[in-house]
C-alpha atoms as a PDB file:
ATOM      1  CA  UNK A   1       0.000   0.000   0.000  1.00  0.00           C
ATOM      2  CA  UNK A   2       1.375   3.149  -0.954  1.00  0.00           C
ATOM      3  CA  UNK A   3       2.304   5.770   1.865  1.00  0.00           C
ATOM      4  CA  UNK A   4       0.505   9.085   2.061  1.00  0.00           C
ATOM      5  CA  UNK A   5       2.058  12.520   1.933  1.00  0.00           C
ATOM      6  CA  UNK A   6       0.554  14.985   4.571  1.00  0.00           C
ATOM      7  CA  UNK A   7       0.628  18.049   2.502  1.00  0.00           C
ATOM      8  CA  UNK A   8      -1.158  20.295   5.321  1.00  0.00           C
ATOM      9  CA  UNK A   9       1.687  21.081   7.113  1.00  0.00           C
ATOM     10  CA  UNK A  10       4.150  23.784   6.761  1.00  0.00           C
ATOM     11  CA  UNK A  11       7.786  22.816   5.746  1.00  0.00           C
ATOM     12  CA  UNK A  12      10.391  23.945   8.190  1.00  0.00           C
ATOM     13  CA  UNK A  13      13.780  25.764   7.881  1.00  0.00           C
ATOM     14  CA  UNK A  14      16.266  23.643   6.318  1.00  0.00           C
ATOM     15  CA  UNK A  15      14.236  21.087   5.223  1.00  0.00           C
ATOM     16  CA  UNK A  16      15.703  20.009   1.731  1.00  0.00           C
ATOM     17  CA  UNK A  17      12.878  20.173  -0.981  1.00  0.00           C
ATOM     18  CA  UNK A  18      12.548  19.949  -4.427  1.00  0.00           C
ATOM     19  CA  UNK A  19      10.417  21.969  -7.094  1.00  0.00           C
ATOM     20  CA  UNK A  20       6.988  20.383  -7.856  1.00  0.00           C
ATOM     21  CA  UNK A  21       6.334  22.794 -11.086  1.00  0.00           C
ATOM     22  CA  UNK A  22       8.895  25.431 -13.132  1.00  0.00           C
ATOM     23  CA  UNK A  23      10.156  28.273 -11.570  1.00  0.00           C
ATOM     24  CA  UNK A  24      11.653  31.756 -12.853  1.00  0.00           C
ATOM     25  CA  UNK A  25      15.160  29.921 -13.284  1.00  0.00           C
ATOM     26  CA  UNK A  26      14.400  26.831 -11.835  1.00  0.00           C
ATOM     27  CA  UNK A  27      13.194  24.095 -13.568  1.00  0.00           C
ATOM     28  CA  UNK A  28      10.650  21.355 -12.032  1.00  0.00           C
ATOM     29  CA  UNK A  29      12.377  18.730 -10.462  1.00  0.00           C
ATOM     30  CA  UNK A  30      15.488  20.952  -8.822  1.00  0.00           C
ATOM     31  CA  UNK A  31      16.890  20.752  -4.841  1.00  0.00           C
ATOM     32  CA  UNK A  32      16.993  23.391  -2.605  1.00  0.00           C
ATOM     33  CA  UNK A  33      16.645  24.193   0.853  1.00  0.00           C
ATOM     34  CA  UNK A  34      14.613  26.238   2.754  1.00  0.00           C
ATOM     35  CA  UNK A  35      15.772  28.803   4.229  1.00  0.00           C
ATOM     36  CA  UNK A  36      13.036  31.719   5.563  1.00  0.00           C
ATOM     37  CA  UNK A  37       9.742  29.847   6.159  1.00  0.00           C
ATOM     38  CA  UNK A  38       6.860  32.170   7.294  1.00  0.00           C
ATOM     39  CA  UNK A  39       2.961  32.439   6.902  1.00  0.00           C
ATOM     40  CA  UNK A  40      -0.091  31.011   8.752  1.00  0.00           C
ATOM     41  CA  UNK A  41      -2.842  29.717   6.648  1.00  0.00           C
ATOM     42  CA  UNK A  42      -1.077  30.416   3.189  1.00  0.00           C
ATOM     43  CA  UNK A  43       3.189  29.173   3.755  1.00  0.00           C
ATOM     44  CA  UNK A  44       5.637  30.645   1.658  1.00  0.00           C
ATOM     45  CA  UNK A  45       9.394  30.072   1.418  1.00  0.00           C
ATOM     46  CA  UNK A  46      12.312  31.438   0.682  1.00  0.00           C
ATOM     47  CA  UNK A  47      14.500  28.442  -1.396  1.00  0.00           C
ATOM     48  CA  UNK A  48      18.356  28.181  -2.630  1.00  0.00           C
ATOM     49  CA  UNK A  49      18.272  25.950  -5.302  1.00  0.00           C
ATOM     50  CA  UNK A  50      20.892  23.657  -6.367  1.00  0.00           C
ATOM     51  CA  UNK A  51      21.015  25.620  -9.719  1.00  0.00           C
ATOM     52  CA  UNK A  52      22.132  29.219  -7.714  1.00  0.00           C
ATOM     53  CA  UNK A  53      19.222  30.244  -8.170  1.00  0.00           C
ATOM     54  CA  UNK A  54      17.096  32.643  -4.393  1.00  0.00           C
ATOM     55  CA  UNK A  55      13.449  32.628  -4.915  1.00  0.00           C
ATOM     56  CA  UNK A  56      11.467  34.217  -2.332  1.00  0.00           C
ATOM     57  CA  UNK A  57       7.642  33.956  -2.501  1.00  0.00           C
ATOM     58  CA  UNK A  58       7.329  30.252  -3.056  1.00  0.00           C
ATOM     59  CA  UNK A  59       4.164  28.633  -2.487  1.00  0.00           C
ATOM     60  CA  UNK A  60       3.815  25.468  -0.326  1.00  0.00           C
ATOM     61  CA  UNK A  61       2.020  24.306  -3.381  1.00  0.00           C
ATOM     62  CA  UNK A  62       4.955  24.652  -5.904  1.00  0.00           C
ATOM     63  CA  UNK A  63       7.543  22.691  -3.496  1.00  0.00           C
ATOM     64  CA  UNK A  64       7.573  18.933  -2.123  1.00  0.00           C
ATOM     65  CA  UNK A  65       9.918  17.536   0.244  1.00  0.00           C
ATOM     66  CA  UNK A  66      12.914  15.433  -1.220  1.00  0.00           C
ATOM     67  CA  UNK A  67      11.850  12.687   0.987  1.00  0.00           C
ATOM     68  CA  UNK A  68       8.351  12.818  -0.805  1.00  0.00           C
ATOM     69  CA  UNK A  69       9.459  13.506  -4.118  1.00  0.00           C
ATOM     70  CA  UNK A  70       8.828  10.524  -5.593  1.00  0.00           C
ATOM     71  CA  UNK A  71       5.522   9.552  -4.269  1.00  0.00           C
ATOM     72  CA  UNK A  72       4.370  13.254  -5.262  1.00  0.00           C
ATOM     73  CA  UNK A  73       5.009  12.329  -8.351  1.00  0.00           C
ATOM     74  CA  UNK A  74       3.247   9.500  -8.820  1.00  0.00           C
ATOM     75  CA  UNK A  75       0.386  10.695  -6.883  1.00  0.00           C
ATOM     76  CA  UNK A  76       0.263  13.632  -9.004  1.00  0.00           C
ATOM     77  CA  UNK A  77       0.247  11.965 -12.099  1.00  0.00           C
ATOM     78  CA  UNK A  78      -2.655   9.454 -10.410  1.00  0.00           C
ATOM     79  CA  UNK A  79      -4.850  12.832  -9.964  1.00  0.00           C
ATOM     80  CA  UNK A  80      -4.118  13.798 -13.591  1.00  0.00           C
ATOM     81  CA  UNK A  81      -5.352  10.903 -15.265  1.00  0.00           C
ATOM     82  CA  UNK A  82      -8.254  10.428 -13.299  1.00  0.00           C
ATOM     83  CA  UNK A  83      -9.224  13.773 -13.927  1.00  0.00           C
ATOM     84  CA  UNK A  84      -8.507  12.845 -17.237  1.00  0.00           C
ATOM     85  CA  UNK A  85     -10.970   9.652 -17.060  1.00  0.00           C
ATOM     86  CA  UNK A  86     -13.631  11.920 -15.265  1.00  0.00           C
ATOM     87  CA  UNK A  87     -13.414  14.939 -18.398  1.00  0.00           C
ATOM     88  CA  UNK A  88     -13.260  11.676 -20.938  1.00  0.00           C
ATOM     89  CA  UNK A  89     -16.927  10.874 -18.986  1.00  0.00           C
ATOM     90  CA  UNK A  90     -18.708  13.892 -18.918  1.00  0.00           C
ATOM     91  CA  UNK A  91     -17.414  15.514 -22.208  1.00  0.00           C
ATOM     92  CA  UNK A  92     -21.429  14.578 -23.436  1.00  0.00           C
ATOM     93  CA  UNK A  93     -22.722  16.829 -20.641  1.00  0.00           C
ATOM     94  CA  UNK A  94     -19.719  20.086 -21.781  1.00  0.00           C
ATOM     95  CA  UNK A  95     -20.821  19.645 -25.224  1.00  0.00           C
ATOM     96  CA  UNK A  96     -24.515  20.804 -24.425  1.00  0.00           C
ATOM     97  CA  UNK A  97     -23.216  23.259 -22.268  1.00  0.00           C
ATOM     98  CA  UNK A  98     -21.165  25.093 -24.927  1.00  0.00           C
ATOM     99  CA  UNK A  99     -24.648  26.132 -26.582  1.00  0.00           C
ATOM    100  CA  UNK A 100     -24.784  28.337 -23.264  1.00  0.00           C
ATOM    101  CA  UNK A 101     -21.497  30.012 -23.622  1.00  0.00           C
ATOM    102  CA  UNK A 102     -21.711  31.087 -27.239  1.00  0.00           C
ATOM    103  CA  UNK A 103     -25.195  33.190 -25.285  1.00  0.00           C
ATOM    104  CA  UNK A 104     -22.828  35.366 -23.935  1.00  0.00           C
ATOM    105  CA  UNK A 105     -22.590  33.417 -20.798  1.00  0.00           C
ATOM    106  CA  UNK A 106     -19.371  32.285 -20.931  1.00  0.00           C
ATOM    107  CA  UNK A 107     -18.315  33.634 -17.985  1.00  0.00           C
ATOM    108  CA  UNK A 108     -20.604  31.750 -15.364  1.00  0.00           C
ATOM    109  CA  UNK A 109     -22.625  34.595 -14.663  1.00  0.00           C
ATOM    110  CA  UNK A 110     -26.295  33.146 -13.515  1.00  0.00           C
ATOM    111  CA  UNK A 111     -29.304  33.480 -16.749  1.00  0.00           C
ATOM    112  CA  UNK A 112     -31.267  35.622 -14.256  1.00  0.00           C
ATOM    113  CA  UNK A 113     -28.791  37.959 -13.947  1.00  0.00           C
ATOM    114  CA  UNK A 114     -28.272  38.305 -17.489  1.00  0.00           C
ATOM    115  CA  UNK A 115     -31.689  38.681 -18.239  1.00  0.00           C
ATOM    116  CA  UNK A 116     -32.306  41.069 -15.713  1.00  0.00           C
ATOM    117  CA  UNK A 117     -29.132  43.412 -17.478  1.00  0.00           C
ATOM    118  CA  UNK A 118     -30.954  42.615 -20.555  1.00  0.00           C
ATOM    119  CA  UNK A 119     -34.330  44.261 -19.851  1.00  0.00           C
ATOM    120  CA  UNK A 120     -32.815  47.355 -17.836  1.00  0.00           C
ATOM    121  CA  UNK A 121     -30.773  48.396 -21.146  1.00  0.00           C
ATOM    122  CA  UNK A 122     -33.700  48.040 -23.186  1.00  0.00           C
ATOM    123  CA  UNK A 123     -35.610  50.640 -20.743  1.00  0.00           C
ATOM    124  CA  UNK A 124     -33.189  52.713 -20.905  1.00  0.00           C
ATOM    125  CA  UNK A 125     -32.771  52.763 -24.589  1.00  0.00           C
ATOM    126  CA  UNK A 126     -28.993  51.647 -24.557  1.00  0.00           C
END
């Protein structure tokens, strides 16, 4: 049975990580350590790459722990392709619903709302 990453908790100072997606000047993939780690509901992290290469600013989302690397991977590219299967299932159900965004509703706004913009520009002449 595969292990599972806890991705909820912050990453401390120190700890060596590795970049889950490309970076300005750092490509996915590359070591680093932290070295500033602050925030408290959204973590950020200052990183020294392998590659010389200081970002400051990093998400907790674009970095994985070396330790986890691996397994992020592959659970990463588990999530892709069943949200790959799941598009590949409903792609009946987007089809109909492109009829609705050529409307002018492309944008999610609710019908009601649109409707009700509708009818005040034709009152007022526009």
């Amino acid at each position: 049975m595969p292990r599972t990453i806890d991705r909820s908790r912050p990453i401390k100072r120190f700890t060596k990580v590795v970049a889950a997606v490309d970076l300005p000047g750092v490509p996915e993939g590359t070591g680093g350590k932290v070295r500033v780690a602050n925030g408290i509901s959204w973590y950020r992290y200052w990183v020294t790459f392998d590659n010389g290469v200081d970002l400051g600013g990093v998400s907790h989302d674009q970095l994985a722990q070396r330790r986890d690397w691996p397994q992020f991977r592959i659970d990463r590219d588990r999530a892709a392709l069943q949200t790959d299967v799941a598009d590949d299932g409903n792609g009946d159900a987007t089809d109909e619903g492109g009829d609705d965004a050529d409307a002018g509703n492309r944008f999610g706004i609710p019908e009601h709302l649109i409707e009700r913009s509708r009818l005040a520009r034709q009152r007022l002449g526009a």
